[in-house]
Protein backbone atom coordinates (compact mmCIF):
# COMPACT_ATOMS: atom_id res chain seq x y z
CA UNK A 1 0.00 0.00 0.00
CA UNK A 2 0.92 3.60 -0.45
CA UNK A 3 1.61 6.38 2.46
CA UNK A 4 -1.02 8.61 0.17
CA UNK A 5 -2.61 9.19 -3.22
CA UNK A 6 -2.56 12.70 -4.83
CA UNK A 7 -2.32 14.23 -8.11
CA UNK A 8 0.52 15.38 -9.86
CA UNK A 9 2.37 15.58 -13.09
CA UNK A 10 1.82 12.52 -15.34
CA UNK A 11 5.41 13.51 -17.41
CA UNK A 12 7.81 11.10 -17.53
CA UNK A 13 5.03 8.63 -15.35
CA UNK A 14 4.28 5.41 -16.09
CA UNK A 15 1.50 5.37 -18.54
CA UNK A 16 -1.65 2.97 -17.41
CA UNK A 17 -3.75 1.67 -20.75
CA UNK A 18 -6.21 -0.66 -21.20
CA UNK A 19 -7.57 -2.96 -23.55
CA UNK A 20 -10.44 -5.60 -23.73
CA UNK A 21 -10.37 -8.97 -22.96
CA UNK A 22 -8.86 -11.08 -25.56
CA UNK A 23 -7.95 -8.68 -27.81
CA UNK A 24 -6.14 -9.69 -30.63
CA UNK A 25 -4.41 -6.39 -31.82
CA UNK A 26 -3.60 -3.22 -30.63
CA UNK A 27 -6.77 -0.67 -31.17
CA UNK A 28 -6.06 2.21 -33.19
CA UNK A 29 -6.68 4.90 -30.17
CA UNK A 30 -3.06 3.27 -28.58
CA UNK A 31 -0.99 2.78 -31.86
CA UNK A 32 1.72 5.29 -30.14
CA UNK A 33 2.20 2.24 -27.69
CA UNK A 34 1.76 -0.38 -30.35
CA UNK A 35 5.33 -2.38 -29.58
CA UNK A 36 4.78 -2.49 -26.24
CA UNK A 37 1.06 -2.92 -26.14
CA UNK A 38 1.48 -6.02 -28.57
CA UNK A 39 4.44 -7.78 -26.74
CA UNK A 40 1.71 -7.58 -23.37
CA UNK A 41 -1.15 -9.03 -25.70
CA UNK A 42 1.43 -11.63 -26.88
CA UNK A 43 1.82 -13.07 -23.29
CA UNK A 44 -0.22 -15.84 -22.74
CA UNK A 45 -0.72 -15.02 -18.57
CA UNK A 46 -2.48 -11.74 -20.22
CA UNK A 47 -6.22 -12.17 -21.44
CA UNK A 48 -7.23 -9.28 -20.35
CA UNK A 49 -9.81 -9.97 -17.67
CA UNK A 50 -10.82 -6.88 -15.90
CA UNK A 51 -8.38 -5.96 -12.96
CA UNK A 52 -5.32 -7.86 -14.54
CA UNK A 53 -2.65 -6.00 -15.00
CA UNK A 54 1.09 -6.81 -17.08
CA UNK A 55 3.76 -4.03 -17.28
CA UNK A 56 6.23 -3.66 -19.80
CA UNK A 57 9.16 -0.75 -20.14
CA UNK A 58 7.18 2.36 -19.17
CA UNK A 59 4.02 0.93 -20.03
CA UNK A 60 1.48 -0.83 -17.50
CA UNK A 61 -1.35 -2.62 -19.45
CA UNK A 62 -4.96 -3.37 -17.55
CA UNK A 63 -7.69 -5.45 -18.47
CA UNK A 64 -10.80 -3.86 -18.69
CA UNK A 65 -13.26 -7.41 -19.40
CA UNK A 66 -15.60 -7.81 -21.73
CA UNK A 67 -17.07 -4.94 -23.67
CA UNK A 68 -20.36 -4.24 -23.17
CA UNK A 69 -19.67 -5.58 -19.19
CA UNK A 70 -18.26 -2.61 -17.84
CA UNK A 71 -19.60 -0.55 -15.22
CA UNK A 72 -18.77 1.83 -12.45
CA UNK A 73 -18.07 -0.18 -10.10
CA UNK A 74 -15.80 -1.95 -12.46
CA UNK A 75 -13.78 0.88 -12.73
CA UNK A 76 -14.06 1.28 -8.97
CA UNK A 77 -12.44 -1.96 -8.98
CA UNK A 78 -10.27 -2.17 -12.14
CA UNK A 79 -8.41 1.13 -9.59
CA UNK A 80 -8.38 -0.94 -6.73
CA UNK A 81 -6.22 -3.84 -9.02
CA UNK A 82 -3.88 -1.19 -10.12
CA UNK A 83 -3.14 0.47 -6.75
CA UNK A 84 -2.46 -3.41 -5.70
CA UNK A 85 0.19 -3.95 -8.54
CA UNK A 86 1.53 -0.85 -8.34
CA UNK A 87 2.26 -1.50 -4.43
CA UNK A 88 3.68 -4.85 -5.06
CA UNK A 89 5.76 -3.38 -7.79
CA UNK A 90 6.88 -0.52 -6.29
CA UNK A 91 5.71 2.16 -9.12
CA UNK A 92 4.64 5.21 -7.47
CA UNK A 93 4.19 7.71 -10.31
CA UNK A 94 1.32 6.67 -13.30
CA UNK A 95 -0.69 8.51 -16.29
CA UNK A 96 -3.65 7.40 -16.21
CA UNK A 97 -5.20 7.22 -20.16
CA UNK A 98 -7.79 3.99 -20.01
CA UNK A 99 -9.84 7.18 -21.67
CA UNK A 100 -8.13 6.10 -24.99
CA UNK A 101 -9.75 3.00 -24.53
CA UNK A 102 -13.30 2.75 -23.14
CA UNK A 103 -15.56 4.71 -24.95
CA UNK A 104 -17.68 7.58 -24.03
CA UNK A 105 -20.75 5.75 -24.12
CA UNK A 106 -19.64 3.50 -21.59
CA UNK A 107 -17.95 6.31 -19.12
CA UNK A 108 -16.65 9.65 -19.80
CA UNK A 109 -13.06 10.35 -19.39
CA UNK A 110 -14.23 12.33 -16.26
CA UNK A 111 -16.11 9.52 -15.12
CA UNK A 112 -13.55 7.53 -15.68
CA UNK A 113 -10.92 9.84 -13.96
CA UNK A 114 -13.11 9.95 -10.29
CA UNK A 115 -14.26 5.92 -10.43
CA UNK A 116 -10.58 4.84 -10.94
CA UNK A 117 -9.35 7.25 -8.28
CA UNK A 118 -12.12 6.17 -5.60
CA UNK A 119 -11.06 2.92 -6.07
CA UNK A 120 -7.48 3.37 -5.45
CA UNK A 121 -8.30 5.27 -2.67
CA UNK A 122 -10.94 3.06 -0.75
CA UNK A 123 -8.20 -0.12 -1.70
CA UNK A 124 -5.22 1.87 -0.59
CA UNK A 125 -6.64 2.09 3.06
CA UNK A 126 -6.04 0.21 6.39
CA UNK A 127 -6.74 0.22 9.87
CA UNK A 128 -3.28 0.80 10.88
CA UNK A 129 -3.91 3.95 13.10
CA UNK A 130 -3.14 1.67 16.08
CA UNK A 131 -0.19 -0.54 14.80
CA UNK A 132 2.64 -0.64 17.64
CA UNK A 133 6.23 -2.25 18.84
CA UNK A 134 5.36 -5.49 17.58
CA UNK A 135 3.97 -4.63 14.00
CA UNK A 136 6.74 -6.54 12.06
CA UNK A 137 6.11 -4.22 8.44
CA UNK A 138 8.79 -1.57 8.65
CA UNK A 139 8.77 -0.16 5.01
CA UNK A 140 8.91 3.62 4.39
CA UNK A 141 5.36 3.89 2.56
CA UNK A 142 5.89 6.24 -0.36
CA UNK A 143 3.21 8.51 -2.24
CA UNK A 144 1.51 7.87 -5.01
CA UNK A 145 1.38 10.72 -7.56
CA UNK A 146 -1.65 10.19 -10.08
CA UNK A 147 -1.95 12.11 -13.39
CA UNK A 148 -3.04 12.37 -16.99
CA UNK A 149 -2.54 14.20 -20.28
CA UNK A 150 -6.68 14.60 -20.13
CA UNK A 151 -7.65 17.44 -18.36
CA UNK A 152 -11.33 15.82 -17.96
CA UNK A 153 -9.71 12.46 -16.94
CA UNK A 154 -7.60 15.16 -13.75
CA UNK A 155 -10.89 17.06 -12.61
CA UNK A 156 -12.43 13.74 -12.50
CA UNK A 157 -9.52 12.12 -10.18
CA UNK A 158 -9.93 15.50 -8.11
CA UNK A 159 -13.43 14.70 -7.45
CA UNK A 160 -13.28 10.99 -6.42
CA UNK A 161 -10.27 11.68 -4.65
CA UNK A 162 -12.70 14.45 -2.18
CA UNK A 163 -15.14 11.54 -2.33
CA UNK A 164 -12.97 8.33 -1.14
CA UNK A 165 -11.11 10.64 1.27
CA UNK A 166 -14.12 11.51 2.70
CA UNK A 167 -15.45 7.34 2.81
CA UNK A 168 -11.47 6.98 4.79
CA UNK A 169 -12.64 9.46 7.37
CA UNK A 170 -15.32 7.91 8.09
CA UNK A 171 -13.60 4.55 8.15
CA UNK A 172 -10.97 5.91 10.03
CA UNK A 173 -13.57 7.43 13.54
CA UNK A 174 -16.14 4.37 12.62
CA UNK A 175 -12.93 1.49 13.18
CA UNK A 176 -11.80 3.97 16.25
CA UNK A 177 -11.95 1.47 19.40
CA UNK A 178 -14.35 2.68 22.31
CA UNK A 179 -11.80 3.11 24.57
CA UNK A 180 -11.30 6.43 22.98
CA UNK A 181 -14.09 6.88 20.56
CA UNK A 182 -16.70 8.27 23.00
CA UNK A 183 -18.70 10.70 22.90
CA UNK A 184 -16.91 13.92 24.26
CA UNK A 185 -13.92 12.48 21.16
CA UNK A 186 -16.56 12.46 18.85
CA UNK A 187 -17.88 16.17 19.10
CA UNK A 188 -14.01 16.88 19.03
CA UNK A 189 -13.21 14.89 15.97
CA UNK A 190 -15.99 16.16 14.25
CA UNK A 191 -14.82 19.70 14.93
CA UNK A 192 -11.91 18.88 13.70
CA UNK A 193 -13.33 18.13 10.37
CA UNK A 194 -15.42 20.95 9.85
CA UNK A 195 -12.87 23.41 10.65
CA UNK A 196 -10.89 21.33 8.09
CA UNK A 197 -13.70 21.98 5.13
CA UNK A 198 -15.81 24.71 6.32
CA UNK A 199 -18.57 23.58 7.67
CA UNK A 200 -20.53 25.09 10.93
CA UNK A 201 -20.19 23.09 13.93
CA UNK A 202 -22.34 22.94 16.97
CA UNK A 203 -22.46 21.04 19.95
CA UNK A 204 -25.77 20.41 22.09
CA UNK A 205 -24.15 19.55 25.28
CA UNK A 206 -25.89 16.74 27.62
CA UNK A 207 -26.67 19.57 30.17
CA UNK A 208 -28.35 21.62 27.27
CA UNK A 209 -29.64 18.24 25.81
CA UNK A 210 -31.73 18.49 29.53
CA UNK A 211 -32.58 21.57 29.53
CA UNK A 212 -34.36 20.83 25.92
CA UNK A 213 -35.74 17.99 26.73
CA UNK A 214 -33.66 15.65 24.20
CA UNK A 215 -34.67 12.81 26.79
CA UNK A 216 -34.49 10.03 23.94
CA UNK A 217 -30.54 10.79 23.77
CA UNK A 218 -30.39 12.19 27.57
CA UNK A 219 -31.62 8.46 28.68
CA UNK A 220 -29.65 6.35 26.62
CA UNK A 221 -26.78 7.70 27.21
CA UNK A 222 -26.84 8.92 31.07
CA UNK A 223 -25.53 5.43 32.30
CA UNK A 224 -21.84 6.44 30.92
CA UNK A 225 -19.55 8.30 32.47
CA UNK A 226 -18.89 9.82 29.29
CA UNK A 227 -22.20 12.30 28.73
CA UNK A 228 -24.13 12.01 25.37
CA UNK A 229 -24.07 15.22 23.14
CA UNK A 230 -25.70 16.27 19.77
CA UNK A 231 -23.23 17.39 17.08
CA UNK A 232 -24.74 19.67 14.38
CA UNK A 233 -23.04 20.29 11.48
CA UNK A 234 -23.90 22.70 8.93
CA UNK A 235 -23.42 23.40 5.38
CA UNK A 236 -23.77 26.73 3.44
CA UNK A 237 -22.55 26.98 -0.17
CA UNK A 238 -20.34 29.64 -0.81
CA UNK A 239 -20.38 31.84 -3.67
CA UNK A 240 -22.60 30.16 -6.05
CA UNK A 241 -26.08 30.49 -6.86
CA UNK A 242 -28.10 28.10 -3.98
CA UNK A 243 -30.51 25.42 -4.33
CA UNK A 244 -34.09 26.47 -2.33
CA UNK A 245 -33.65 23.53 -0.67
CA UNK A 246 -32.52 22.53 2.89
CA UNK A 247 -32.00 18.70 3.36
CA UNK A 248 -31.53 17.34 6.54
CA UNK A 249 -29.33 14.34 7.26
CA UNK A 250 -29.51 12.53 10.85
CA UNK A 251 -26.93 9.75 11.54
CA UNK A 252 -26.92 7.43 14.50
CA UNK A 253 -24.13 7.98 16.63
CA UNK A 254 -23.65 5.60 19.41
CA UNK A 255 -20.50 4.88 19.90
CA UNK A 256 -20.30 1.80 21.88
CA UNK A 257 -23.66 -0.44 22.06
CA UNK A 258 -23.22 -2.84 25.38
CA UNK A 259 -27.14 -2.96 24.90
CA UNK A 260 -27.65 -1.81 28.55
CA UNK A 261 -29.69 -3.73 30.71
CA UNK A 262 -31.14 -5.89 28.09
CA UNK A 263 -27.72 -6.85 27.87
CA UNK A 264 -25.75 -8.39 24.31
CA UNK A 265 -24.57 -11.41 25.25
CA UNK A 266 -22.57 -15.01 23.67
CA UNK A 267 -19.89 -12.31 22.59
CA UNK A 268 -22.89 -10.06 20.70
CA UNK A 269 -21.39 -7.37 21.89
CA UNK A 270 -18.15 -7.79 19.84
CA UNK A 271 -18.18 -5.24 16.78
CA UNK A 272 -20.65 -2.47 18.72
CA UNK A 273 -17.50 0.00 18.04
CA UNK A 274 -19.70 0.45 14.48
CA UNK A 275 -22.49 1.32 15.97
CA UNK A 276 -21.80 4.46 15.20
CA UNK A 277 -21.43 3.81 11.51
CA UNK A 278 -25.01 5.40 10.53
CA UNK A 279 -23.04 8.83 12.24
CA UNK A 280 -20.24 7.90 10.12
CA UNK A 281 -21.57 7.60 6.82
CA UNK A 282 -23.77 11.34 7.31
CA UNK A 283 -20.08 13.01 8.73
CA UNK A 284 -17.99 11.68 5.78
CA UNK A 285 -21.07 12.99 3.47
CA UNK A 286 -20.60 16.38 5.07
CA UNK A 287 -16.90 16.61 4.28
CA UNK A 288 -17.35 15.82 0.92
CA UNK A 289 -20.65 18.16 0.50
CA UNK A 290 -18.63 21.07 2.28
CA UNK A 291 -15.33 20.05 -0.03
CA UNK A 292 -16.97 19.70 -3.51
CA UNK A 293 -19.56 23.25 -2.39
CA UNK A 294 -22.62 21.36 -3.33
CA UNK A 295 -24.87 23.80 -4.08
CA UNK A 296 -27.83 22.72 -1.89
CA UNK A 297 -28.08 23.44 1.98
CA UNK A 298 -27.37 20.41 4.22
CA UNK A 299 -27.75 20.63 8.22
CA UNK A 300 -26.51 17.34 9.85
CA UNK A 301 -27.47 16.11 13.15
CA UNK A 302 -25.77 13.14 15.08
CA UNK A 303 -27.11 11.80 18.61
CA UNK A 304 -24.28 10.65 19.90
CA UNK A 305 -24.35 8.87 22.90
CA UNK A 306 -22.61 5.58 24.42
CA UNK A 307 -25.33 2.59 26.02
CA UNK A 308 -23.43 1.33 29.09
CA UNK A 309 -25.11 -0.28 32.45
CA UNK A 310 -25.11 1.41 35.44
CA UNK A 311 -26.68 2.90 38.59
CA UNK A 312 -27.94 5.64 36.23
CA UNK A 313 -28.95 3.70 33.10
CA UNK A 314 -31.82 4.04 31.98
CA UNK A 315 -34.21 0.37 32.16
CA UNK A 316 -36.77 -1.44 31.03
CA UNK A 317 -40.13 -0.58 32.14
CA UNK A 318 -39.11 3.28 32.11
CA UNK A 319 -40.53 5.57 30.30
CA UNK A 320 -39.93 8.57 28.24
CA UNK A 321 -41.36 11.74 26.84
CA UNK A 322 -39.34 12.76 23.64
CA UNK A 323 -38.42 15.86 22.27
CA UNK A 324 -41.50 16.19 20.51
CA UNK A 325 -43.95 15.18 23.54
CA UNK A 326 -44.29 11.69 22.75
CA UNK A 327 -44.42 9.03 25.35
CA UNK A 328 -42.46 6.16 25.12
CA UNK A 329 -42.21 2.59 27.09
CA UNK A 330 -39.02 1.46 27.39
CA UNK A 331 -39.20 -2.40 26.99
CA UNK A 332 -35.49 -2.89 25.63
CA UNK A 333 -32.75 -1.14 26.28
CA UNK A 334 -31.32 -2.48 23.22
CA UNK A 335 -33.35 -0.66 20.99
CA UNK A 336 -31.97 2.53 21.54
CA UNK A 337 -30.84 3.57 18.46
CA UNK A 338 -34.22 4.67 17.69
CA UNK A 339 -34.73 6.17 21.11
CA UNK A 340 -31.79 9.15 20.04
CA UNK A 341 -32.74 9.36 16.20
CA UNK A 342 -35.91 9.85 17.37
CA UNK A 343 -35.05 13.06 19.19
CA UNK A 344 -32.64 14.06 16.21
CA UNK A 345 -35.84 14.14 13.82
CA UNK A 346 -37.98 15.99 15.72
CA UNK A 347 -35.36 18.30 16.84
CA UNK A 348 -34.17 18.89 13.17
CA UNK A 349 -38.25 18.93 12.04
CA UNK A 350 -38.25 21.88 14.37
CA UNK A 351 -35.01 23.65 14.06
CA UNK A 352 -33.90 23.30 10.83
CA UNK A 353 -37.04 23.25 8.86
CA UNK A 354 -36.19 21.04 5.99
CA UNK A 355 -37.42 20.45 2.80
CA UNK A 356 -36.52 16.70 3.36
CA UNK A 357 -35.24 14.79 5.96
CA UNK A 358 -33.02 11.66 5.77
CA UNK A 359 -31.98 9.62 8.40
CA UNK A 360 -29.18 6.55 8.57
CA UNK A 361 -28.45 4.43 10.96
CA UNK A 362 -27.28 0.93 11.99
CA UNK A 363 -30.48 0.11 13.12
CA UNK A 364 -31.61 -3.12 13.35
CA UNK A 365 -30.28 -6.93 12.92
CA UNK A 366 -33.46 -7.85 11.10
CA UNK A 367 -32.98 -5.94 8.37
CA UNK A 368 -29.46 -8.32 7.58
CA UNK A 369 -31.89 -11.21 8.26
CA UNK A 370 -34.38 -9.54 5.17
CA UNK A 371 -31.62 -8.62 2.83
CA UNK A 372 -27.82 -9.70 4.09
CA UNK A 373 -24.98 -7.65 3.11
CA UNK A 374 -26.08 -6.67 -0.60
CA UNK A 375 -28.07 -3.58 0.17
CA UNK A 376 -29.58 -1.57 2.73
CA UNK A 377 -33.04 -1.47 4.14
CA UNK A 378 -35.11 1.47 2.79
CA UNK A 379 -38.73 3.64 3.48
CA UNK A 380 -39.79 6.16 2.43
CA UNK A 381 -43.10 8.43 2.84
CA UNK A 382 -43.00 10.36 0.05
CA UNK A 383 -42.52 9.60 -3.79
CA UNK A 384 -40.47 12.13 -4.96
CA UNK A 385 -37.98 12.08 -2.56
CA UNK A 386 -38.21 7.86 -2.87
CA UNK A 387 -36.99 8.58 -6.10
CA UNK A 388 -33.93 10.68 -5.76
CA UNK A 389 -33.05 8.62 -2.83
CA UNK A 390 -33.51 5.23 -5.28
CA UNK A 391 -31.21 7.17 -8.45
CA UNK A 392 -28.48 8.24 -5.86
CA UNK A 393 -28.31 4.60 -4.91
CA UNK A 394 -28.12 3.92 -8.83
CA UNK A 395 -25.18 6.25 -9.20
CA UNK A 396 -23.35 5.94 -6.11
CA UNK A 397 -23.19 1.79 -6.53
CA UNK A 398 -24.59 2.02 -2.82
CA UNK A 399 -27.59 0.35 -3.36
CA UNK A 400 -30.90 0.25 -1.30
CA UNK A 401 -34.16 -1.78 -1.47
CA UNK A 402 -37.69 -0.35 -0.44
CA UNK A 403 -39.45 -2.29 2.64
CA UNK A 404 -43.08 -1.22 3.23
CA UNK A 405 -44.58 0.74 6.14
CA UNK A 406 -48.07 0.72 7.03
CA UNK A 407 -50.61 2.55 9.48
CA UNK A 408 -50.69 -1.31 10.73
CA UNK A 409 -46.98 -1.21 11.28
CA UNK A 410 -47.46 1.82 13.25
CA UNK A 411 -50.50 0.46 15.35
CA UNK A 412 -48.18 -1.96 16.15
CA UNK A 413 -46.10 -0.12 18.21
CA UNK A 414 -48.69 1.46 20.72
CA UNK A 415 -47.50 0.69 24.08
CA UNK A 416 -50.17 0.15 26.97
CA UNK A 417 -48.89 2.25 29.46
CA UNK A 418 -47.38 5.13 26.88
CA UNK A 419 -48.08 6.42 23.07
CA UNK A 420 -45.87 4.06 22.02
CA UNK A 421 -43.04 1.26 22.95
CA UNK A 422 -39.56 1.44 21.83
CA UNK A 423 -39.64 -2.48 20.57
CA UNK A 424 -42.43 -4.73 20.14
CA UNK A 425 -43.36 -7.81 22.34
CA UNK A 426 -42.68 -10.18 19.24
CA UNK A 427 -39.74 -9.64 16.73
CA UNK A 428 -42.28 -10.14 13.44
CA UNK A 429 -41.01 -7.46 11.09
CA UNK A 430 -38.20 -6.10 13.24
CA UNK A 431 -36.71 -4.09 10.86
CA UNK A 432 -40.14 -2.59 10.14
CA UNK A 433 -41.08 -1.57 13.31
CA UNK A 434 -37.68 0.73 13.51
CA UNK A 435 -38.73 2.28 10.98
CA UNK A 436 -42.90 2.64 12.24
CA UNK A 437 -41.11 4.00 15.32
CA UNK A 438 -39.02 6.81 13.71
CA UNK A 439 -42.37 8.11 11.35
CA UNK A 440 -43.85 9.20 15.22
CA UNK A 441 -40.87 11.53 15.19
CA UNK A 442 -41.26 13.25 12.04
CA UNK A 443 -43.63 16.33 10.89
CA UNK A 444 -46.19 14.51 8.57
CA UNK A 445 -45.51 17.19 5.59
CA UNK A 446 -42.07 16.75 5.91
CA UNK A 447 -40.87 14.07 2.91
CA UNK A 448 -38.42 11.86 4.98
CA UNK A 449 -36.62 8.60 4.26
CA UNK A 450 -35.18 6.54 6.48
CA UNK A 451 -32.56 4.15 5.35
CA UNK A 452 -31.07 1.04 7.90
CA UNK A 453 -27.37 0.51 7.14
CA UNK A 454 -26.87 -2.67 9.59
CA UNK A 455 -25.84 -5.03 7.00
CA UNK A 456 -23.47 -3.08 5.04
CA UNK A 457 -21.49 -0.49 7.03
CA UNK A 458 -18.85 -3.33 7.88
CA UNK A 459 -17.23 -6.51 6.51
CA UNK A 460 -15.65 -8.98 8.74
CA UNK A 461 -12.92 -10.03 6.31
CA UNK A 462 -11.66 -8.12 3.33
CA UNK A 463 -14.33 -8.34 0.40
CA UNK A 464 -13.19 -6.15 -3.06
CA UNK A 465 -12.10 -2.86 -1.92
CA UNK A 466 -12.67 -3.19 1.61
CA UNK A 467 -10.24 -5.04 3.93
CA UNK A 468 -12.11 -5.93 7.11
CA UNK A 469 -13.93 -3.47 9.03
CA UNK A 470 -15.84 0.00 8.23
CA UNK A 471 -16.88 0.33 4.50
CA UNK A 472 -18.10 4.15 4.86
CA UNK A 473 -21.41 2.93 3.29
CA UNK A 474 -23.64 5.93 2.79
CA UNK A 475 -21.11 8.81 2.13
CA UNK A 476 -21.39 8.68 -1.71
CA UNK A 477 -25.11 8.00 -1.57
CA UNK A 478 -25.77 10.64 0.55
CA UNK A 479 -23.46 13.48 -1.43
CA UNK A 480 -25.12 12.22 -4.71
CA UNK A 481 -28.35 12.98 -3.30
CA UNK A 482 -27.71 16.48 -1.81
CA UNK A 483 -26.36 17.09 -5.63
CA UNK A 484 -29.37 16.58 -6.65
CA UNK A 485 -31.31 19.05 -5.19
């Protein structure tokens, strides 16, 4: 792997081509490389497949697959294979030109330019913030410089670079161990961001969180020593004409989940650190919306709070007015990621006003039951917004699939002893009844979306560009769709 990735000059670089699989002569649009393109074709290890990659002189060849195959998240991956190779083979300076060779109907050099360079960013990184004394790799990592001769090709690579270093930030806090990722470090570190790209920072302190009556996050997290907070982060664009419209993204923050009284246990509790990964994925969106001055307004809000057991935690059989007056029965302590998005929706329903609302949030383990790790869970109460929500998913490669909610679902949650209960006696349609939850938190004309990450904001052994641990799901979803307003 590679200290960093950043764009430079491509003269004198290696230059990175591609061609097809089993092509049988050099195309046309690389005839200045033609001797060493057709010595590579020659080789009978080459064929082309995508991601394979043969180097020869100061040419490195790449196989793109079948035409007609290719996609973005081939390309995603096709840069992932090259930052590999170029690692192994110690080549640290490239111009990238696979332009020449995949045709504008398939990507656009600019396309081309940011897929490539997300995926050589997202492979590139590792969770080696913690290595000590006993890590045996000693090598001085070196840089990787990244250009090309196609000035679309460079302001793509600029933008997926902003993108992918924003999904590593997020890695980076989400795969941060609880012994220091609580929630005082959490305000900090996202302070530290948004003096980094601009954005306005806020901090709703537990003592103000009181005062407001924020009990949802005040409850859950008053059994730690370490005092829940709300971070609000806020985007304006600067100097460029603005969108009308405000969206509003709410991430669940909790950064350790011990489950509280209603306790994880036979080791459940293992791999709570990403909790916190719904919080992640709406804090590496704002550092790329602030970064790339997306036109539209985006106010983020992330409960953030840590579920411990103690003399002060809060219990079963308690219960709760929110933020927004409504009672709630506390019959799992477990269930408490809903308990501070819920006071994150109303509070940004009242506050911030928006013109749509979308929360994320590692919410339940029902909805990896419903649809594993391939996608996300998804509802939605309103069809327009369902729609930009469902063609972010389509561009981003972050894909999400629509679950229903009902008034039924919602009846189903009415607690005897308070408006409603925080989980449901039986666990039929757990991952709906999250979601029934959350719509008692949220202004009925408000379009809002809520979107459950649980199955996809981690991987427990490296899988394409991830090596185990936080993918940073959500962060180009969620910066496609504030482009698109």
């Amino acid at each position: 792997m590679f200290k960093s990735i950043k764009i430079g000059s491509s003269r004198s670089a290696t230059v990175v081509l591609g061609v097809w699989k089993d092509s049988k002569r050099v195309p046309p649009s690389l005839s200045t490389w033609k001797t060493e393109v057709s010595e590579l074709l020659a080789q009978k290890t080459f064929s082309g497949k995508r991601g394979q990659v043969v180097i020869s002189g100061n040419v490195l060849v790449v196989g793109l697959g079948n035409k007609g195959d290719l996609d973005a998240a081939g390309l995603r991956n096709i840069g992932g294979s090259l930052v590999k190779t170029l690692g192994q083979i110690n080549l640290h300076n490239i111009d990238l030109r696979l332009h020449l060779t995949v045709p504008n109907g398939v990507a656009s050099p600019r396309e081309i330019g940011q897929l490539v360079a997300e995926g050589m960013n997202i492979q590139n990184w590792r969770v080696d913030m913690f290595d000590g004394a006993a890590t045996t790799t000693k090598d001085e990592l070196k840089t990787l410089v990244a250009g090309s001769q196609s000035k679309a090709c460079v302001s793509g690579m600029k933008r997926g670079f902003v993108i992918s270093n924003a999904i590593n930030d997020a890695r980076r806090i989400a795969a941060t161990p609880p012994n220091i990722c609580n929630p005082p470090w959490m305000a900090k570190e996202a302070k530290k961001i948004a003096k980094k790209c601009g954005l306005g920072c806020k901090i709703v302190t537990f003592a103000k969180a009181k005062e407001l009556g924020l009990n949802g996050i005040v409850n859950v997290g008053m059994g730690s020593a370490e005092k829940p907070c709300m971070i609000v982060l806020e985007h304006a664009p600067r100097g460029r004409k603005k969108s009308k419209e405000h969206l509003c993204l709410v991430g669940k923050t909790i950064t350790y989940d011990t489950g509280g009284y209603s306790l994880k246990i036979s080791n459940g509790m293992k791999g709570m650190k990403y909790d916190k990964n719904g919080g992640m994925a709406v804090l590496g969106a704002m550092e790329a919306i602030a970064n790339l001055n997306v036109p539209t307004r985006v106010t983020a809000i992330l409960p953030c709070a840590e579920n411990m057991v103690s003399s002060n935690a809060y219990r079963p059989d308690d219960i709760i007015k929110m933020y927004n007056g409504v009672s709630v029965e506390v019959t799992n302590t477990d269930a408490e990621g809903r308990l501070v998005l819920a006071d994150g929706l109303a509070w940004g329903c009242k506050h911030v006003k928006p013109t749509a609302i979308v929360d994320v949030a590692t919410l339940t383990g029902g909805v990896v039951v419903a649809l594993g790790s391939f996608c996300a869970g998804f509802w939605c109460n309103d069809a327009k917004l369902r729609k930009r929500v469902e063609k972010s998913a389509a561009n981003s490669g972050e894909r999400v699939w629509q679950l229903p909610l009902w008034e039924e679902h919602r009846n189903y949650m009415r607690a005897k002893h308070a408006d409603i209960h925080n989980s449901a006696p039986a666990r039929g349609a757990h991952p709906i009844q999250g979601a029934a939850f959350l719509s008692f938190f949220v202004d009925e004309n408000v379009p809002w979306a809520h979107i459950d990450i649980a199955g996809v904001s981690s991987v427990e052994r490296d899988r394409g560009l991830f090596c185990a641990g936080p993918t940073g799901w959500g962060v180009r979803l969620l910066t496609d769709l504030a482009e698109s307003f």
